[in-house]
PDB file of N, CA and C in Angstrom:
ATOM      1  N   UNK A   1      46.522 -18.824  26.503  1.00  0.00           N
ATOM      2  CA  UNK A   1      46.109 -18.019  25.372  1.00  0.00           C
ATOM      3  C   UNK A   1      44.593 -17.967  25.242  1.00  0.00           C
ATOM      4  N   UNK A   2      43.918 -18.258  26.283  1.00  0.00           N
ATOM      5  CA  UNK A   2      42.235 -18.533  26.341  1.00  0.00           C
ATOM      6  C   UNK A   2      41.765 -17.170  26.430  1.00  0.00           C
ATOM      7  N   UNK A   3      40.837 -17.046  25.298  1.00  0.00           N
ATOM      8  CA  UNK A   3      40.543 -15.476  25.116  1.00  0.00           C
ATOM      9  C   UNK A   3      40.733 -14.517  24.588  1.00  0.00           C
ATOM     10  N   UNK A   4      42.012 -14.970  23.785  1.00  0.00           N
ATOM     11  CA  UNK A   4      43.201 -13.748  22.879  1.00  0.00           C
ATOM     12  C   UNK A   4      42.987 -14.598  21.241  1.00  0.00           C
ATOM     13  N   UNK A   5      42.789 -13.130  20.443  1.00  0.00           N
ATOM     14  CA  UNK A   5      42.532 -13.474  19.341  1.00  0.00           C
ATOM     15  C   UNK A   5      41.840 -12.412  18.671  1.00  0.00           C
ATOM     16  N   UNK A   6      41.681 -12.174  17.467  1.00  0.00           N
ATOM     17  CA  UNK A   6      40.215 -11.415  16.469  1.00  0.00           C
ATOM     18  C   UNK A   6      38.923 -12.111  16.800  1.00  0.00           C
ATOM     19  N   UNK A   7      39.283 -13.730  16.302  1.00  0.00           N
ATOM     20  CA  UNK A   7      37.669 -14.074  16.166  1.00  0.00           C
ATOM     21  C   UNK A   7      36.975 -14.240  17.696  1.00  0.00           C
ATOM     22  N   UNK A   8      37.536 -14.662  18.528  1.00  0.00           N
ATOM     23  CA  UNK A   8      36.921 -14.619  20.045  1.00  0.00           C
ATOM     24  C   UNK A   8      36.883 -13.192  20.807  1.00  0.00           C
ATOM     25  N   UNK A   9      37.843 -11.992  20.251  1.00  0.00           N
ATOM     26  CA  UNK A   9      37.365 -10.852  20.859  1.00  0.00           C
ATOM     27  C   UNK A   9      35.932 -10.194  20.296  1.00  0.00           C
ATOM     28  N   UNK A  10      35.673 -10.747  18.882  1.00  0.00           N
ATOM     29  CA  UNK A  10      34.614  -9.722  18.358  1.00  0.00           C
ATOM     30  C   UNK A  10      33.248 -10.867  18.805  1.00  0.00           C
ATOM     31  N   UNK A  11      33.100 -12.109  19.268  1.00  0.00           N
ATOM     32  CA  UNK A  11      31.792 -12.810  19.920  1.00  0.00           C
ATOM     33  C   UNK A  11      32.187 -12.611  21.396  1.00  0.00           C
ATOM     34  N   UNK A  12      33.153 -12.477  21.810  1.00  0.00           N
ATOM     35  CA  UNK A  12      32.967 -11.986  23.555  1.00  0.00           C
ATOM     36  C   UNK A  12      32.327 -10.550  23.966  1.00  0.00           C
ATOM     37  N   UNK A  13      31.550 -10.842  25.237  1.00  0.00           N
ATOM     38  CA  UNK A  13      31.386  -9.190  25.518  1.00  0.00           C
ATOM     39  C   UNK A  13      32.094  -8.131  25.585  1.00  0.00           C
ATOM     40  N   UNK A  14      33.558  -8.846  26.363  1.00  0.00           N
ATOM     41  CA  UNK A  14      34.692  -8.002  26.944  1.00  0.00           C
ATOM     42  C   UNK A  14      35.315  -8.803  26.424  1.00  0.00           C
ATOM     43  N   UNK A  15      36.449  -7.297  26.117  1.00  0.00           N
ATOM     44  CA  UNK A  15      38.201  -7.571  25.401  1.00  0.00           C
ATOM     45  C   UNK A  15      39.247  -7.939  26.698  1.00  0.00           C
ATOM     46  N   UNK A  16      39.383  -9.225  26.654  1.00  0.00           N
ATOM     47  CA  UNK A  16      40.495  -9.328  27.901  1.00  0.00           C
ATOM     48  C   UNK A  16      41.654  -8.216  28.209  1.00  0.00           C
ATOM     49  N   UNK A  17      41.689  -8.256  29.276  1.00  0.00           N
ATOM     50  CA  UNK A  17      42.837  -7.093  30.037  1.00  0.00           C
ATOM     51  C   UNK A  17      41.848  -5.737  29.671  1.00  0.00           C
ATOM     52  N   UNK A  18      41.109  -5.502  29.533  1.00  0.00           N
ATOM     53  CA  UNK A  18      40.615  -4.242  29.346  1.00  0.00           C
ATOM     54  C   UNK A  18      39.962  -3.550  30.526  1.00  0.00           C
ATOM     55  N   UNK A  19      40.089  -2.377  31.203  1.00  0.00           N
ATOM     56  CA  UNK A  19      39.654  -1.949  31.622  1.00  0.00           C
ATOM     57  C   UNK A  19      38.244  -1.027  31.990  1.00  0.00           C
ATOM     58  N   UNK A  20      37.797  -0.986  30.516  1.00  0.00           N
ATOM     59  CA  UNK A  20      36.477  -0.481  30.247  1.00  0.00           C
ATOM     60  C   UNK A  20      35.494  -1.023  30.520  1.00  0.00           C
ATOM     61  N   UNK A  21      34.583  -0.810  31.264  1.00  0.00           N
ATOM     62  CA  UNK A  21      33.575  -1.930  31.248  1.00  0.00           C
ATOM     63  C   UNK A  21      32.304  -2.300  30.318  1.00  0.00           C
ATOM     64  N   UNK A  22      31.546  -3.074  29.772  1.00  0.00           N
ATOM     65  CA  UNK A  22      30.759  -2.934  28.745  1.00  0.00           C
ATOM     66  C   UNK A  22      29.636  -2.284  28.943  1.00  0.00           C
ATOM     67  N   UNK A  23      28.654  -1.815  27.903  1.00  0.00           N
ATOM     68  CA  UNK A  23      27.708  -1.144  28.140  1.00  0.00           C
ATOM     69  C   UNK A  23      26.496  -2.215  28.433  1.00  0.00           C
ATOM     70  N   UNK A  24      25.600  -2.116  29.343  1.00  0.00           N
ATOM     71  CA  UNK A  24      24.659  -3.284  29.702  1.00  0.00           C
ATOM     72  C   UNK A  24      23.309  -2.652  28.876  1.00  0.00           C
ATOM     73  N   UNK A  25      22.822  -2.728  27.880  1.00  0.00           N
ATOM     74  CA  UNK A  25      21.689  -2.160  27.161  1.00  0.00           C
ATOM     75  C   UNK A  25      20.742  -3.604  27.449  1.00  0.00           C
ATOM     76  N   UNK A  26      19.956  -3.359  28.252  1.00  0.00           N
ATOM     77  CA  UNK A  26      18.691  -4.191  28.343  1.00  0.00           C
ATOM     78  C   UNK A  26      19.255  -5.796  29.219  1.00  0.00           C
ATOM     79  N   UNK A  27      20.070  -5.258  29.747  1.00  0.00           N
ATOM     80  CA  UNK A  27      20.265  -7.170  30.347  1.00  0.00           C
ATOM     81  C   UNK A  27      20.648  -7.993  29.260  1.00  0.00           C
ATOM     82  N   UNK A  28      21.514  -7.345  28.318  1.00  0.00           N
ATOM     83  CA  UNK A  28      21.917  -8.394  27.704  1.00  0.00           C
ATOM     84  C   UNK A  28      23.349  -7.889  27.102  1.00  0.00           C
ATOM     85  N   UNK A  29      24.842  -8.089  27.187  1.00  0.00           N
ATOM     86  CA  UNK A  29      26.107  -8.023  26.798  1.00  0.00           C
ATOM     87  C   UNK A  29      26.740  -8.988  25.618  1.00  0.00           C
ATOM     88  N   UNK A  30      26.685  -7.887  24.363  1.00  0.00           N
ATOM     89  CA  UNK A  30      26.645  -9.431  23.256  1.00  0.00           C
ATOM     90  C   UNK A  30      28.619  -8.474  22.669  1.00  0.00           C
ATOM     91  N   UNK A  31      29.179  -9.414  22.170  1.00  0.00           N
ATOM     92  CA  UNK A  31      30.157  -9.030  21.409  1.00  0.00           C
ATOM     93  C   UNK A  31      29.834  -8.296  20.066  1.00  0.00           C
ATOM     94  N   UNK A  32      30.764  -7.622  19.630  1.00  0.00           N
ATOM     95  CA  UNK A  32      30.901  -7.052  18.224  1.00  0.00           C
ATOM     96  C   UNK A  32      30.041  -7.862  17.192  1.00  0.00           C
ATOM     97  N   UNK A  33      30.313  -8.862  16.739  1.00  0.00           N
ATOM     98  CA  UNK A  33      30.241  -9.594  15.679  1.00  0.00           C
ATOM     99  C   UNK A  33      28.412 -10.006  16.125  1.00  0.00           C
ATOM    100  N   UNK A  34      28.453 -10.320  17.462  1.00  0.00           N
ATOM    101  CA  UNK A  34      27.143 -10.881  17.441  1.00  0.00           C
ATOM    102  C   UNK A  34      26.197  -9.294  17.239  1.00  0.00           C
ATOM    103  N   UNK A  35      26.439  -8.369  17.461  1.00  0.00           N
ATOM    104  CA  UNK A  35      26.112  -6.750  17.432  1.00  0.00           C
ATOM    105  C   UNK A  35      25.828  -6.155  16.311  1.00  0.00           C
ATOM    106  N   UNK A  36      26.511  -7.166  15.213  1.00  0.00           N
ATOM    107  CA  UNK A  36      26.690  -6.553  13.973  1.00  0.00           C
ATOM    108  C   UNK A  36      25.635  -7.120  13.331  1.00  0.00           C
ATOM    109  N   UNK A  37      25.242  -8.346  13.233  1.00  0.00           N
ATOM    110  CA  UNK A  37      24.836  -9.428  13.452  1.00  0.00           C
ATOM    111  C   UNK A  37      23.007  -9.137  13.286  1.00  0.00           C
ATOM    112  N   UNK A  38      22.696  -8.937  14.780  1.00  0.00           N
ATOM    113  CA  UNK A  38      21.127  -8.311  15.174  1.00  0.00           C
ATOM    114  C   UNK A  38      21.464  -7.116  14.299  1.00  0.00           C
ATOM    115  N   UNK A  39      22.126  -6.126  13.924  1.00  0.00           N
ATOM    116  CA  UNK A  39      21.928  -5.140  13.106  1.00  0.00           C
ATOM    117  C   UNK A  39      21.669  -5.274  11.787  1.00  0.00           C
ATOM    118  N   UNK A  40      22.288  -5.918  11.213  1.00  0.00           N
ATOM    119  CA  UNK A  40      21.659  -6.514  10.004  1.00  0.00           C
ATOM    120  C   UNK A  40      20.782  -7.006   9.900  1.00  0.00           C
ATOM    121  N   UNK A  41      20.054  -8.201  10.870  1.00  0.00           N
ATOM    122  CA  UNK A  41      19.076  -8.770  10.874  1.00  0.00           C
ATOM    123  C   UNK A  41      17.840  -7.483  11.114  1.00  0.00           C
ATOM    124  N   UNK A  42      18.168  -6.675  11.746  1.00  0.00           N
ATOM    125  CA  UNK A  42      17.002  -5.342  12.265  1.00  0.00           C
ATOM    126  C   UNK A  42      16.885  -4.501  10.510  1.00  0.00           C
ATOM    127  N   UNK A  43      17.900  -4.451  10.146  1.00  0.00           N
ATOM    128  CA  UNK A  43      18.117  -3.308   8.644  1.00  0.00           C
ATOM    129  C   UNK A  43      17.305  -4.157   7.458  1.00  0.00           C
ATOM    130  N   UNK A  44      17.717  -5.838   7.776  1.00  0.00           N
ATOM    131  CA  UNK A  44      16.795  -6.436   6.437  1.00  0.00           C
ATOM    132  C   UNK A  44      15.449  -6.581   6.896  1.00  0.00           C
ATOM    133  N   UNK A  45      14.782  -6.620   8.356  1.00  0.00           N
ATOM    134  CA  UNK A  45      13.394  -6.500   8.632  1.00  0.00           C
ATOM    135  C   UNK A  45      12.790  -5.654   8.144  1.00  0.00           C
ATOM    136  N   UNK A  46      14.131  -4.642   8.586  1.00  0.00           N
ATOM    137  CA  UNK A  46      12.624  -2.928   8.622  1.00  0.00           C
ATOM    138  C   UNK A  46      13.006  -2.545   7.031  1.00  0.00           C
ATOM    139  N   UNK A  47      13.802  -3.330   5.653  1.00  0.00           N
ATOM    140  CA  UNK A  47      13.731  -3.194   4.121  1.00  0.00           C
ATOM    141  C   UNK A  47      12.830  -3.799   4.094  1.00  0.00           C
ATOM    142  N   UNK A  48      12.279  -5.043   4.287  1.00  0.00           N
ATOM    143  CA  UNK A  48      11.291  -5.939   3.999  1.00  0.00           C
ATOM    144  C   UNK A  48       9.516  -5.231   4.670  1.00  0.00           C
ATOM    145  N   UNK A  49       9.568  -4.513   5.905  1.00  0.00           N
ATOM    146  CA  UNK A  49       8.835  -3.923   6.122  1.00  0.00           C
ATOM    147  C   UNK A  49       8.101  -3.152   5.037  1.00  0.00           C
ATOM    148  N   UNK A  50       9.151  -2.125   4.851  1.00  0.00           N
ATOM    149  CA  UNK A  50       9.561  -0.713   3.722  1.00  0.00           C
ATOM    150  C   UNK A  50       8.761  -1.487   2.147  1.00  0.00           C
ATOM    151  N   UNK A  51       9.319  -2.697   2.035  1.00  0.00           N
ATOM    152  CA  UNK A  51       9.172  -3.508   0.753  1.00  0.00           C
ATOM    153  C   UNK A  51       7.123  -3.866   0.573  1.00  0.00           C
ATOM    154  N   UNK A  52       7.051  -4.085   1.991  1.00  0.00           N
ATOM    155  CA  UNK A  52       5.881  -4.678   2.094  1.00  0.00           C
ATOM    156  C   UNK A  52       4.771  -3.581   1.562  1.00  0.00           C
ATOM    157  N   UNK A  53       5.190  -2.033   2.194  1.00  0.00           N
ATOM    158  CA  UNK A  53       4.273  -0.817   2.683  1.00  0.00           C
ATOM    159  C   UNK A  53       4.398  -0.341   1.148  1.00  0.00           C
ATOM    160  N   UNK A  54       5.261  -0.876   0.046  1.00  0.00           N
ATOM    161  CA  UNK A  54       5.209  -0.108  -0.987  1.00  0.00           C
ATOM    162  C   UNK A  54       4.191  -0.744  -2.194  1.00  0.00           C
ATOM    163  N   UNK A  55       4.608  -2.022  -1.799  1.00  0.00           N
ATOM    164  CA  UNK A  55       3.588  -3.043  -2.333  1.00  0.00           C
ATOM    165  C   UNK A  55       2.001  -3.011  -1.649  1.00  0.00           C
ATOM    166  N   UNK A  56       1.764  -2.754  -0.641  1.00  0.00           N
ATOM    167  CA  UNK A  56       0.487  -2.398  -0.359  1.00  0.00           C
ATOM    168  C   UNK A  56       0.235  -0.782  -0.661  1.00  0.00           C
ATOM    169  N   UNK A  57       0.659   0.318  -0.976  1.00  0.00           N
ATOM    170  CA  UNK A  57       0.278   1.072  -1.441  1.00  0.00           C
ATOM    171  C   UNK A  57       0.331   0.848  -2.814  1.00  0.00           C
ATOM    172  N   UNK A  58       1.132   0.347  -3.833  1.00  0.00           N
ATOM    173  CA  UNK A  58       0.661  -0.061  -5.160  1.00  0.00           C
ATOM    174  C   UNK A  58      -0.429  -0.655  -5.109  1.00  0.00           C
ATOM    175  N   UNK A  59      -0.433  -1.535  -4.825  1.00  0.00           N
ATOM    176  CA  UNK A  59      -2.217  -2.374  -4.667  1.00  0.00           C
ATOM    177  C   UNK A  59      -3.369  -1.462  -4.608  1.00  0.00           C
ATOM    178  N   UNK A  60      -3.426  -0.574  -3.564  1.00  0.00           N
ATOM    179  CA  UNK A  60      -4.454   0.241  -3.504  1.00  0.00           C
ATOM    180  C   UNK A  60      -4.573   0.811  -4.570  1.00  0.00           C
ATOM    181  N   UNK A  61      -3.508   1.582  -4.661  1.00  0.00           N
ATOM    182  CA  UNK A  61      -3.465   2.678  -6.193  1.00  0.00           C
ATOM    183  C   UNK A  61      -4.341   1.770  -7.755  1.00  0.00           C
ATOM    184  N   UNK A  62      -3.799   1.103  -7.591  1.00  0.00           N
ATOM    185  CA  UNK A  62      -4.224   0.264  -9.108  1.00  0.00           C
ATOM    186  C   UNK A  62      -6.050  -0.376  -8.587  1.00  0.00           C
ATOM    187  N   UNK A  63      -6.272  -0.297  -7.431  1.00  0.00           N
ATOM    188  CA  UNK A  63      -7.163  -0.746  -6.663  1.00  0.00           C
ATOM    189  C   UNK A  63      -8.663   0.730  -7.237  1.00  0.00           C
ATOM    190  N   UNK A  64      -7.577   1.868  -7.056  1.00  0.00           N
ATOM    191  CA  UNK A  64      -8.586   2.511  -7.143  1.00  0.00           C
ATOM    192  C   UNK A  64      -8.684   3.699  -8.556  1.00  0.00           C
ATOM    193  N   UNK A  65      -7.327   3.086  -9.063  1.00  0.00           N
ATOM    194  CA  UNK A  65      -7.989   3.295 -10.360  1.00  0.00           C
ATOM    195  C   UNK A  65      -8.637   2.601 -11.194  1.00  0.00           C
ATOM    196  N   UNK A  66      -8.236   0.894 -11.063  1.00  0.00           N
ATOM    197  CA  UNK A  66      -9.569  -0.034 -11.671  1.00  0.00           C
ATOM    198  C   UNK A  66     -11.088   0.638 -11.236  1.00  0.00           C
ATOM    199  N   UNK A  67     -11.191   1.124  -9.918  1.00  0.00           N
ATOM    200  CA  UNK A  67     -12.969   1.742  -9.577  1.00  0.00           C
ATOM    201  C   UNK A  67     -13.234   2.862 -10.391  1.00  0.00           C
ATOM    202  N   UNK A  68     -12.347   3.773 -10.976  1.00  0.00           N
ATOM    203  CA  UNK A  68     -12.177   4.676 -11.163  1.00  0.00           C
ATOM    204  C   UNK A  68     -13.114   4.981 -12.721  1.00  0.00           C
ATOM    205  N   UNK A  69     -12.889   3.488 -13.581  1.00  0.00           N
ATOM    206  CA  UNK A  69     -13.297   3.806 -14.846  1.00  0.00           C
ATOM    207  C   UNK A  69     -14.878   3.449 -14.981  1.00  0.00           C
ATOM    208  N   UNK A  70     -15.076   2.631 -13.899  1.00  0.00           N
ATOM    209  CA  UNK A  70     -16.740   1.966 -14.202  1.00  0.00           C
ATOM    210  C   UNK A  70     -17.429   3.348 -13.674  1.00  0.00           C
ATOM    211  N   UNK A  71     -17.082   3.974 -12.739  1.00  0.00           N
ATOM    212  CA  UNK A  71     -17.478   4.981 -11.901  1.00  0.00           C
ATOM    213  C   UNK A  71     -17.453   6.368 -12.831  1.00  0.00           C
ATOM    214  N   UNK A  72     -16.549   5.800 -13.721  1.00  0.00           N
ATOM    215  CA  UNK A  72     -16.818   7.455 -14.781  1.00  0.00           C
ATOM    216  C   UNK A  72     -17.990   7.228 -15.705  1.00  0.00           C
ATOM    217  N   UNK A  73     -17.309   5.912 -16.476  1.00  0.00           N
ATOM    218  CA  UNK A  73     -18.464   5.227 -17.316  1.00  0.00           C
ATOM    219  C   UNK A  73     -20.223   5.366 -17.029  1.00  0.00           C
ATOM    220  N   UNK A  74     -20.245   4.960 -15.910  1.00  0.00           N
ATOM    221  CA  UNK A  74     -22.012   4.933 -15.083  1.00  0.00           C
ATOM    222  C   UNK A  74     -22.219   6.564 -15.317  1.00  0.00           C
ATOM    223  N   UNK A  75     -21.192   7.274 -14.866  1.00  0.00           N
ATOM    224  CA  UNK A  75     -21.936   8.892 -15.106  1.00  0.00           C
ATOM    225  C   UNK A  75     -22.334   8.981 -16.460  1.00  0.00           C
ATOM    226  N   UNK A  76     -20.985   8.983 -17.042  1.00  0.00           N
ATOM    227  CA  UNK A  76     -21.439   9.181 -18.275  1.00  0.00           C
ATOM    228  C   UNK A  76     -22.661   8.963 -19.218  1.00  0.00           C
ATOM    229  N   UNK A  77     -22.945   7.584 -18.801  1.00  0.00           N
ATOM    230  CA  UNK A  77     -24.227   6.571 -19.252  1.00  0.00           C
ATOM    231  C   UNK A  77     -25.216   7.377 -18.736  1.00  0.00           C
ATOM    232  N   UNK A  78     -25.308   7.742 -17.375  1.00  0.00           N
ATOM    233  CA  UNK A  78     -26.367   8.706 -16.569  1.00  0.00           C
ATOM    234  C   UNK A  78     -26.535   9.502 -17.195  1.00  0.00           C
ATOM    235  N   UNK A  79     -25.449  10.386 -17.591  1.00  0.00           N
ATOM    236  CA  UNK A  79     -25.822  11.621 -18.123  1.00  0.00           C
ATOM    237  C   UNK A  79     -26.085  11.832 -19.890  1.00  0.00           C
ATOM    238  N   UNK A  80     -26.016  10.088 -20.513  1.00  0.00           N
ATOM    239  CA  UNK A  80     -26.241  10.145 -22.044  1.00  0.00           C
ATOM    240  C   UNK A  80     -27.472   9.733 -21.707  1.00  0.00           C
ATOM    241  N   UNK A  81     -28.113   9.183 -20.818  1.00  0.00           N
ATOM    242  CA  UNK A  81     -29.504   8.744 -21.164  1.00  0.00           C
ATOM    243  C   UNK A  81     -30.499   9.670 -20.332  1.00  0.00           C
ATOM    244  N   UNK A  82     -29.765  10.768 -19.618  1.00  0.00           N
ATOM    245  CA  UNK A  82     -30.902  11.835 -19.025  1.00  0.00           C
ATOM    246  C   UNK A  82     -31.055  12.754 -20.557  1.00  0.00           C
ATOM    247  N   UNK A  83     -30.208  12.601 -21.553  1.00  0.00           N
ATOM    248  CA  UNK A  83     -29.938  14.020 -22.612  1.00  0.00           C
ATOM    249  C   UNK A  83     -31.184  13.241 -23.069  1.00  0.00           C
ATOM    250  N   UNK A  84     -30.787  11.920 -23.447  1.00  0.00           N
ATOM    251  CA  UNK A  84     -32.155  11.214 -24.158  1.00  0.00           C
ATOM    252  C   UNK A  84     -33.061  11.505 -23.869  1.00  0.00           C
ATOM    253  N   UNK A  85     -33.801  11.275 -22.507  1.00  0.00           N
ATOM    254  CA  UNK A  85     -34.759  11.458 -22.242  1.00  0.00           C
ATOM    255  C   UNK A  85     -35.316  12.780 -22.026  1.00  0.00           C
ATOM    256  N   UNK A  86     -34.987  13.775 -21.909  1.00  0.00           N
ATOM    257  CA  UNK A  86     -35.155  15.134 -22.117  1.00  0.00           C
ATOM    258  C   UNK A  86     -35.200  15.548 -24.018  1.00  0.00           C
ATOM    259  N   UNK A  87     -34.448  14.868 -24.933  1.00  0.00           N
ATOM    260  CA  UNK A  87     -35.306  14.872 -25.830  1.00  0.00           C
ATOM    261  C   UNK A  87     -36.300  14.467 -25.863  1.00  0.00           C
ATOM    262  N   UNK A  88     -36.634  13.097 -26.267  1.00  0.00           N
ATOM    263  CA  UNK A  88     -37.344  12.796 -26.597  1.00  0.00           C
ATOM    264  C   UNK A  88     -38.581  13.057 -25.788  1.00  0.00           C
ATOM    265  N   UNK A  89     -38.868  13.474 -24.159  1.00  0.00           N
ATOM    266  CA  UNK A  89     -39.472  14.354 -23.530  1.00  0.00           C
ATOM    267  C   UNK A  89     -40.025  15.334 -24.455  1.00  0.00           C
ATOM    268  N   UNK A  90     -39.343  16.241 -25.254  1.00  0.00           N
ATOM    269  CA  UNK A  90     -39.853  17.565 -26.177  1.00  0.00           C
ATOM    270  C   UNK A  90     -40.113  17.244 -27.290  1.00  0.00           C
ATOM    271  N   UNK A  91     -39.478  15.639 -28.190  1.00  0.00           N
ATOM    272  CA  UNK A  91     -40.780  15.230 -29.219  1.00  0.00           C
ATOM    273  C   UNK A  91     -41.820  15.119 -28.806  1.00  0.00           C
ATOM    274  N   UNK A  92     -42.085  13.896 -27.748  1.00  0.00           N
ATOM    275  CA  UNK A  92     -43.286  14.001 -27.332  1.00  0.00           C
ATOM    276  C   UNK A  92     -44.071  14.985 -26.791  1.00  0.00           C
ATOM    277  N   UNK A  93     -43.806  15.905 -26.515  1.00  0.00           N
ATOM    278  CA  UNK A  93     -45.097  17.234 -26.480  1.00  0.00           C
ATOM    279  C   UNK A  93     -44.805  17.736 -27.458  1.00  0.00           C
ATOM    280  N   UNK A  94     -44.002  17.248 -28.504  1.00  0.00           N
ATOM    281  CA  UNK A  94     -44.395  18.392 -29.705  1.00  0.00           C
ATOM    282  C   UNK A  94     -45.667  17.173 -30.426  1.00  0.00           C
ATOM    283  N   UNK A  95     -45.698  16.105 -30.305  1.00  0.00           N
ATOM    284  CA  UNK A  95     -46.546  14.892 -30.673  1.00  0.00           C
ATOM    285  C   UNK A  95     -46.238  14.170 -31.923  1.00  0.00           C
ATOM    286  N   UNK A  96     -44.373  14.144 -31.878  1.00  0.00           N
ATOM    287  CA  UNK A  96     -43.916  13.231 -32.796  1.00  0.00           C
ATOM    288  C   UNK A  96     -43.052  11.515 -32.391  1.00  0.00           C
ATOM    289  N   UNK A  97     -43.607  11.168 -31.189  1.00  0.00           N
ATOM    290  CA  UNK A  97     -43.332  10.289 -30.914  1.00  0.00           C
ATOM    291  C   UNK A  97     -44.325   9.470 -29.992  1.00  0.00           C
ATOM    292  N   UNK A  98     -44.356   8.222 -29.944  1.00  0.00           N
ATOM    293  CA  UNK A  98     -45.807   7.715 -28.959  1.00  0.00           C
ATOM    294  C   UNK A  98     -45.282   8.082 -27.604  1.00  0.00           C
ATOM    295  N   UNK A  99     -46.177   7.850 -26.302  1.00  0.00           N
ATOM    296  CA  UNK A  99     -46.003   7.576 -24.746  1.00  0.00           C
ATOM    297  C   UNK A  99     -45.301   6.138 -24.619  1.00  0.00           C
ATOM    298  N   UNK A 100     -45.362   5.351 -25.633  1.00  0.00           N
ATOM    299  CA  UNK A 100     -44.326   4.228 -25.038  1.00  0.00           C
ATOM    300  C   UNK A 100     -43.158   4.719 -25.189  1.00  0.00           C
ATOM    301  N   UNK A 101     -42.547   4.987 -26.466  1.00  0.00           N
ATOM    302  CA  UNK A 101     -41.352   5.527 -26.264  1.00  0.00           C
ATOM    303  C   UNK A 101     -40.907   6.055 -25.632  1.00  0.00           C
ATOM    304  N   UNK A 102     -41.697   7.085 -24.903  1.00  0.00           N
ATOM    305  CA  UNK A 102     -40.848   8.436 -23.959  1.00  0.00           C
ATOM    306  C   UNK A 102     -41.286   7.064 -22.344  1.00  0.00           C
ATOM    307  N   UNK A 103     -41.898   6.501 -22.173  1.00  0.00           N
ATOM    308  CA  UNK A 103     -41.689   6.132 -21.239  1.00  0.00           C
ATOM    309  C   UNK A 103     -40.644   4.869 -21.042  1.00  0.00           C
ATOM    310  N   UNK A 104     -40.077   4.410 -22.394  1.00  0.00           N
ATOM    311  CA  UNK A 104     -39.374   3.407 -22.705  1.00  0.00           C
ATOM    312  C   UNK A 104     -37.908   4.314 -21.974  1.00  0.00           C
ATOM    313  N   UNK A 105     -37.687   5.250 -22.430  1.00  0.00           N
ATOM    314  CA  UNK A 105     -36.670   6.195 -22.634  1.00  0.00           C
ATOM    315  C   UNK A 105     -36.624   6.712 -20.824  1.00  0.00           C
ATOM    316  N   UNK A 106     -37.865   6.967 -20.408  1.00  0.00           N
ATOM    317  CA  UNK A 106     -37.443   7.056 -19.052  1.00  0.00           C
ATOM    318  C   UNK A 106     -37.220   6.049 -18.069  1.00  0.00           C
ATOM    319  N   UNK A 107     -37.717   4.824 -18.243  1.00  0.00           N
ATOM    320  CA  UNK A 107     -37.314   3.604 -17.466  1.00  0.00           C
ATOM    321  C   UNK A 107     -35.852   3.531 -18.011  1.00  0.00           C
ATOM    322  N   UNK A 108     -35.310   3.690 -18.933  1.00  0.00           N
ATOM    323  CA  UNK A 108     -34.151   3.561 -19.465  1.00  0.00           C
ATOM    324  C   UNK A 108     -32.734   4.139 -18.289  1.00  0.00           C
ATOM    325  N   UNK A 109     -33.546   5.631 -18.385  1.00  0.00           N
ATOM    326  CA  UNK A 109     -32.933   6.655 -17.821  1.00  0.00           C
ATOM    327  C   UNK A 109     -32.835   6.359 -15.856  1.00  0.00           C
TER     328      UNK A 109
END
């Protein structure tokens, strides 16, 4: 009875008395069960892969919207302290403010 069975046909390469011969993929002849086996092990790699690539694109994302706000902020600041200084630029030639100020206002800027 060596050989006959469920659990020893699905870890053998070949089904005794069978005439078919197995398929040789790479030099290596594995049974069912061991087949099933590397397939699962291949399906939870390449989820965990999948798992990895989603988590590194979240990262970035949040990566580059944290840059996103200092980088608006600085314009903004740029562009509140050029308004400044372009006033106070036109007090001072109208001659209601000193040269320190307007030059306070442009080191500022």
């Amino acid at each position: 009875m060596q050989g006959f069975g469920i659990e020893i046909n699905q870890i053998r390469p070949t089904h005794p008395g069978s005439i078919l011969t197995p398929f040789n993929v790479g030099g290596r002849v594995e049974g069912v069960l061991i087949t099933r086996i590397r397939f699962d092990q291949q399906r939870a790699e390449f989820e965990r892969n999948v798992d990895i690539l989603l988590v590194n694109v979240e990262v970035a994302y949040w990566n580059l919207y944290g840059a996103y706000w200092p980088s608006t902020a600085a314009n903004r600041g740029c562009g509140q302290s050029f308004e400044a200084y372009r006033i106070n630029k036109e007090r001072f030639e109208a001659g209601r403010i000193p040269i320190q100020e307007l030059a306070q206002t442009r080191q500022q800027y």
